[in-house]
C-alpha atoms as a PDB file:
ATOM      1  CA  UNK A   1    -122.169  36.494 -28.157  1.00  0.00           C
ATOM      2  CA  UNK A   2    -124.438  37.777 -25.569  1.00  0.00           C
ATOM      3  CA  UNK A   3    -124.719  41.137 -25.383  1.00  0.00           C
ATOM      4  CA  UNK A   4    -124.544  42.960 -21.918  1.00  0.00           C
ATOM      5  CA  UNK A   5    -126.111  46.256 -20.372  1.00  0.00           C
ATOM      6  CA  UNK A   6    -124.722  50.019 -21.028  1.00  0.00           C
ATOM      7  CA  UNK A   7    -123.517  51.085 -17.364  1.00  0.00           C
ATOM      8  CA  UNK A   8    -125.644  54.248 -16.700  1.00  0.00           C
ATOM      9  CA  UNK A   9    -126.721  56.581 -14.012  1.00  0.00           C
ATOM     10  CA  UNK A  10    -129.875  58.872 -13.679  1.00  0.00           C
ATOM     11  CA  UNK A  11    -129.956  62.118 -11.449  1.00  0.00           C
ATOM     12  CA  UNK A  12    -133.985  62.394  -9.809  1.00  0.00           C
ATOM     13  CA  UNK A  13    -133.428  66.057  -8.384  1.00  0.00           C
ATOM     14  CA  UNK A  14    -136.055  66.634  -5.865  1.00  0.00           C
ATOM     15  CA  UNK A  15    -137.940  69.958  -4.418  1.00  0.00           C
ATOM     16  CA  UNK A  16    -139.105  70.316  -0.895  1.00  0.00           C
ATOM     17  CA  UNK A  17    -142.601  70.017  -1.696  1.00  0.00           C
ATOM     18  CA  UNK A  18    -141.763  66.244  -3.079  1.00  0.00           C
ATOM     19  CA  UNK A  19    -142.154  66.955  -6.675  1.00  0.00           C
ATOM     20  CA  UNK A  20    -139.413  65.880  -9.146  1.00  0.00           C
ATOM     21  CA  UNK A  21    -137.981  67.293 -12.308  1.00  0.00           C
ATOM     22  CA  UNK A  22    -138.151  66.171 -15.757  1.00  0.00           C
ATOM     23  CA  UNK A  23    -136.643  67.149 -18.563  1.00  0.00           C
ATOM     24  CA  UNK A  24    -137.528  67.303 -22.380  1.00  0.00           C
ATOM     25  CA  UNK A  25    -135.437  66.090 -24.725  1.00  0.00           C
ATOM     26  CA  UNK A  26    -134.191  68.000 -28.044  1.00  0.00           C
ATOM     27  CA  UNK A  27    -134.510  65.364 -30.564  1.00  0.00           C
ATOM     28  CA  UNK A  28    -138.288  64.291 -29.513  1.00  0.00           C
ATOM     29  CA  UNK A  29    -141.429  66.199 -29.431  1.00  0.00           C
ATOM     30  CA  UNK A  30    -143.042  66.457 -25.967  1.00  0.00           C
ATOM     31  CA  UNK A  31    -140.576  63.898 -24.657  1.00  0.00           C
ATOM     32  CA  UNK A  32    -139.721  64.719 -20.935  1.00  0.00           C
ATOM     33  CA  UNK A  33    -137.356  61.757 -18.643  1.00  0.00           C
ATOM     34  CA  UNK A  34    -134.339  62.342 -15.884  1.00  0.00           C
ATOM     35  CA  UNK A  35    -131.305  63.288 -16.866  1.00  0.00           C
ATOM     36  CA  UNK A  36    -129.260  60.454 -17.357  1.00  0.00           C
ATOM     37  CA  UNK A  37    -125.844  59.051 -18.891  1.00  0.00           C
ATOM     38  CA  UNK A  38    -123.728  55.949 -19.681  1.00  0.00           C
ATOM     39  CA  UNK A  39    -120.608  55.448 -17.280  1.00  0.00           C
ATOM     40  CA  UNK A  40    -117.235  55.902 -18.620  1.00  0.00           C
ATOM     41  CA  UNK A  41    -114.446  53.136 -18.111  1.00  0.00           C
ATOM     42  CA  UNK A  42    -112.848  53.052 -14.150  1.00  0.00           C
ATOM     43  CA  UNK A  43    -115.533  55.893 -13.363  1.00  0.00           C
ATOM     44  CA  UNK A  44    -117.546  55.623 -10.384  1.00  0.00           C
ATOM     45  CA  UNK A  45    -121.647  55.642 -10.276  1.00  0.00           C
ATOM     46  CA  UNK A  46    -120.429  59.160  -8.447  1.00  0.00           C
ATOM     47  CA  UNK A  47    -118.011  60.533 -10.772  1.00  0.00           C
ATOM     48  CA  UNK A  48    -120.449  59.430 -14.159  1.00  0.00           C
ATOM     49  CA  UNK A  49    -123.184  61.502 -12.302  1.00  0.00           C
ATOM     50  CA  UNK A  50    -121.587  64.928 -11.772  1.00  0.00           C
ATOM     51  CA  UNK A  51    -119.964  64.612 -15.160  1.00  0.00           C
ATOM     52  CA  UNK A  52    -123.274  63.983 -16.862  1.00  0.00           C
ATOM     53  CA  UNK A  53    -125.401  66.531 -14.705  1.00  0.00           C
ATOM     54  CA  UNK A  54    -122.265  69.485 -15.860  1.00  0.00           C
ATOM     55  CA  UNK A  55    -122.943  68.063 -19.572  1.00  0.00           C
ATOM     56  CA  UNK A  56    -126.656  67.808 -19.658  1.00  0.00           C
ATOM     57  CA  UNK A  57    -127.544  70.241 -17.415  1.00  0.00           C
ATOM     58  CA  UNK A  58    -125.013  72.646 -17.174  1.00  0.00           C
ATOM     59  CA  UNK A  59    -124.679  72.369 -13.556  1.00  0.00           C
ATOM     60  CA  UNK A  60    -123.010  70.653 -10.472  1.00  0.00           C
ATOM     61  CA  UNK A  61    -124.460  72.528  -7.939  1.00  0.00           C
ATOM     62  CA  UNK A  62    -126.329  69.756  -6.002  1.00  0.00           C
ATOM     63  CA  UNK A  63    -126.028  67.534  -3.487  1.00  0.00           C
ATOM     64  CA  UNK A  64    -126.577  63.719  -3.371  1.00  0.00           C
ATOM     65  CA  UNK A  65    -129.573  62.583  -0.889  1.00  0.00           C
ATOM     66  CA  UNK A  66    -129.646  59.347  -1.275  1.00  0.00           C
ATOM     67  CA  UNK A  67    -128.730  56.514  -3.825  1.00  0.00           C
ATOM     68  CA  UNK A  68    -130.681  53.671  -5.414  1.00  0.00           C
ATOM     69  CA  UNK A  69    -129.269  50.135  -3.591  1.00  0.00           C
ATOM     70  CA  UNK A  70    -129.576  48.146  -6.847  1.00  0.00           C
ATOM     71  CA  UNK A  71    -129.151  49.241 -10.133  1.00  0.00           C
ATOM     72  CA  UNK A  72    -132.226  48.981 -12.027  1.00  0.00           C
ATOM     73  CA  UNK A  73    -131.994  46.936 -15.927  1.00  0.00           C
ATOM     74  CA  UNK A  74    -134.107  47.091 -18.539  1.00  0.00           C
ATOM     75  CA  UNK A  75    -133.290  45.830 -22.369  1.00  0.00           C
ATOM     76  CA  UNK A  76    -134.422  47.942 -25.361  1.00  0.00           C
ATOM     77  CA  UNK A  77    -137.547  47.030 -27.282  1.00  0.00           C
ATOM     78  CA  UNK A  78    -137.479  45.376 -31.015  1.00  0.00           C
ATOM     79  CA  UNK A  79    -137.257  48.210 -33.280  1.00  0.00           C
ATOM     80  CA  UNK A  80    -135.655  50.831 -30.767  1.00  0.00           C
ATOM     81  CA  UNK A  81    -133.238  52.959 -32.551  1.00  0.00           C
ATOM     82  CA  UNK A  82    -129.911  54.485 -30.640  1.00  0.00           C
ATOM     83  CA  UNK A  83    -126.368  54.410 -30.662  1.00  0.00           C
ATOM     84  CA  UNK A  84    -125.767  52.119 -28.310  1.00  0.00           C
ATOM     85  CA  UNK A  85    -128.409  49.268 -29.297  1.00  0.00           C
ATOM     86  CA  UNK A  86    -125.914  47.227 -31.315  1.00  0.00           C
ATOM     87  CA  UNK A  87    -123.388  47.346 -28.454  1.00  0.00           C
ATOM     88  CA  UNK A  88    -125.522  46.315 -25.596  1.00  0.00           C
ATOM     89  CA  UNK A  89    -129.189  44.775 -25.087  1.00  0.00           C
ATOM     90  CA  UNK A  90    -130.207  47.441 -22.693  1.00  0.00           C
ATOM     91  CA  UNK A  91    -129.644  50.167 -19.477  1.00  0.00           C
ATOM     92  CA  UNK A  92    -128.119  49.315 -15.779  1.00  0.00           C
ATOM     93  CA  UNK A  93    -129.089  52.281 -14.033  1.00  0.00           C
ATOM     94  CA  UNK A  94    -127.730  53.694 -10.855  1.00  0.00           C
ATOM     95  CA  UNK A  95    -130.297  55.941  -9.581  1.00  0.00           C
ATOM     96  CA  UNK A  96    -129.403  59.243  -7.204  1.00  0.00           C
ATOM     97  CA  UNK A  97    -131.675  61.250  -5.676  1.00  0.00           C
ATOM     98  CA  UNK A  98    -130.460  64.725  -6.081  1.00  0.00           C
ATOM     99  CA  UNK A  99    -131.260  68.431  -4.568  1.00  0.00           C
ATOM    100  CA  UNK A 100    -129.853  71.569  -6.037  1.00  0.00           C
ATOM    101  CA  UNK A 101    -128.403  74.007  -4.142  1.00  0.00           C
ATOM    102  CA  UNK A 102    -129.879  77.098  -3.438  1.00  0.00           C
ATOM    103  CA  UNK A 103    -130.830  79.284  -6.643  1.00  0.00           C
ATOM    104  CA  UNK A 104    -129.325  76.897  -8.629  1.00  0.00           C
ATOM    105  CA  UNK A 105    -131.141  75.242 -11.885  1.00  0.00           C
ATOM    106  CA  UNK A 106    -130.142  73.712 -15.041  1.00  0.00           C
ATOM    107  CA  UNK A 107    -127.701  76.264 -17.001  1.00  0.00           C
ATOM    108  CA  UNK A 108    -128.562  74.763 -20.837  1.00  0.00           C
ATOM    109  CA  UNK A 109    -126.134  77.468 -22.247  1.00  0.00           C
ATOM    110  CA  UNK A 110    -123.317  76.166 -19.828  1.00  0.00           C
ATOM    111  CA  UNK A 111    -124.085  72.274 -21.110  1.00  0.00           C
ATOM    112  CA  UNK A 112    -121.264  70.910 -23.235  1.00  0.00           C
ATOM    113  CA  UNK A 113    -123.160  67.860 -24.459  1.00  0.00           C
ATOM    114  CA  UNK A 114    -126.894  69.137 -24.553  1.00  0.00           C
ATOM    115  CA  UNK A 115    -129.754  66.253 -24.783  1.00  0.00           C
ATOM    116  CA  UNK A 116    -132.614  68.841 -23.018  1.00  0.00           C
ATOM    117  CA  UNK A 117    -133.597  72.349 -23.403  1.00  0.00           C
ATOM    118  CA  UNK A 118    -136.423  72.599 -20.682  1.00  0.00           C
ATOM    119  CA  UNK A 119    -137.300  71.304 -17.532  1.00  0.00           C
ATOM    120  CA  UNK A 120    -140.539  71.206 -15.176  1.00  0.00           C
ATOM    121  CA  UNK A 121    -141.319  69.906 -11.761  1.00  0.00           C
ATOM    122  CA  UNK A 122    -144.144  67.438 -11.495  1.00  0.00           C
ATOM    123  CA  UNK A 123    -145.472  64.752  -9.119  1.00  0.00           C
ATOM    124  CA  UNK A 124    -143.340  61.597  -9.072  1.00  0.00           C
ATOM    125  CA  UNK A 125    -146.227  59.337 -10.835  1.00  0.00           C
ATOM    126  CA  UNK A 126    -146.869  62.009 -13.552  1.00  0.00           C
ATOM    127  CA  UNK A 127    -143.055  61.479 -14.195  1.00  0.00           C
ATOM    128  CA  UNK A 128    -143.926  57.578 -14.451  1.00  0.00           C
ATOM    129  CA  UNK A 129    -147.378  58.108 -16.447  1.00  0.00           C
ATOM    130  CA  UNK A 130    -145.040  60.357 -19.254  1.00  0.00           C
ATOM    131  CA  UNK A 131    -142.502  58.249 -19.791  1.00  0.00           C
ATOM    132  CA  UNK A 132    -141.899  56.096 -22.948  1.00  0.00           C
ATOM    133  CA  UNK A 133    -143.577  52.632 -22.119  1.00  0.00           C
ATOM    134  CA  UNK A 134    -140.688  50.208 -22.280  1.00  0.00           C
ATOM    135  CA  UNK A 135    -139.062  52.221 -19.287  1.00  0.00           C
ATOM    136  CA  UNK A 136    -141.796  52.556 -17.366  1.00  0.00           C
ATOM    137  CA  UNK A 137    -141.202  49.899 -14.732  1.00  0.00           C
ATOM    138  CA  UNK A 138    -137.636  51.165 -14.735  1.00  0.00           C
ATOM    139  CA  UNK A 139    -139.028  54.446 -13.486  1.00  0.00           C
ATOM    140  CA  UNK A 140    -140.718  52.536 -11.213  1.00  0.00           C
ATOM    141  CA  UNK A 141    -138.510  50.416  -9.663  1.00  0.00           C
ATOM    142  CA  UNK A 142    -135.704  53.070  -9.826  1.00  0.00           C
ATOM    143  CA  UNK A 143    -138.240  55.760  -8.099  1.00  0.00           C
ATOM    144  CA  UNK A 144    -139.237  53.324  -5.041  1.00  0.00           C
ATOM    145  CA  UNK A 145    -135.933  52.658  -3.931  1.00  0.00           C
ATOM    146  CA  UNK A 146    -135.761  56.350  -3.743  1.00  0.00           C
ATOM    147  CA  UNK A 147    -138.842  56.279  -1.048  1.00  0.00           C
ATOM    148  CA  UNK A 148    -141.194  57.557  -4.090  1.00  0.00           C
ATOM    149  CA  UNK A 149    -144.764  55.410  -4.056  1.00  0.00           C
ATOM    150  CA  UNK A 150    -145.736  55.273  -7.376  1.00  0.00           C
ATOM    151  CA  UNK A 151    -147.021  52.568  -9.883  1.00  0.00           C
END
């Protein structure tokens, strides 16, 4: 049996002065990505987002700029370890491009399923130079059909 993709989405929240946020994850040293999550069943691209942004973040209070017009796919390496790799071969991503609303920030002590404890803004290709290298042309792909120019 083949196995198919875990349905995901990934929030790119975005300041004025075009830089984008990463955060770092709390069970890797140094290791900074987008929030992202797996979609529930009969949930909406939409509805998975806000739910995982209030859970990873702490937060809803953004807006949606724009959205990604493809998902983006990529598989999991040989050797990568996670709870989903023995239910799918890999990610479908819907990306969003995401603003917060004024004052507003990631609440970690208001998350109710924490993956991050920090976050930084940094230039869109510094996001795509740190990331782990089997998701790297994820980042890509998923970051130019936001209107980002990296490589």
């Amino acid at each position: 049996m083949t196995k198919s993709y875990r349905p995901c989405v990934v929030g790119v929240f975005q300041e004025p002065n075009g830089k984008v946020m990463v955060c770092q994850r709390l069970d890797a040293s140094n290791a900074w990505q987008f929030p992202q999550g797996g979609m529930e069943a009969g949930e909406s691209p939409d509805e998975a987002l806000r739910r995982e942004m209030r859970e990873e973040l702490g937060s809803e209070l953004f807006a949606i700029t724009s959205r990604a017009e493809q998902p983006v796919r990529y598989e999991w390496p040989d050797g990568a370890r996670g709870k989903y790799k023995d239910l799918y071969c890999g990610q479908e991503q819907w990306w969003f491009l995401l603003r917060w609303h004024e004052g507003a920030q990631p609440q970690w002590d208001q998350a109710t399923d924490p993956e991050f404890d920090d976050s930084k803004w940094v230039a869109p290709q510094q996001a795509v130079d740190g990331i782990i290298s089997w998701k790297r042309a994820a980042y890509c792909s998923g970051l130019t059909q936001l209107g980002f120019e990296v490589e």
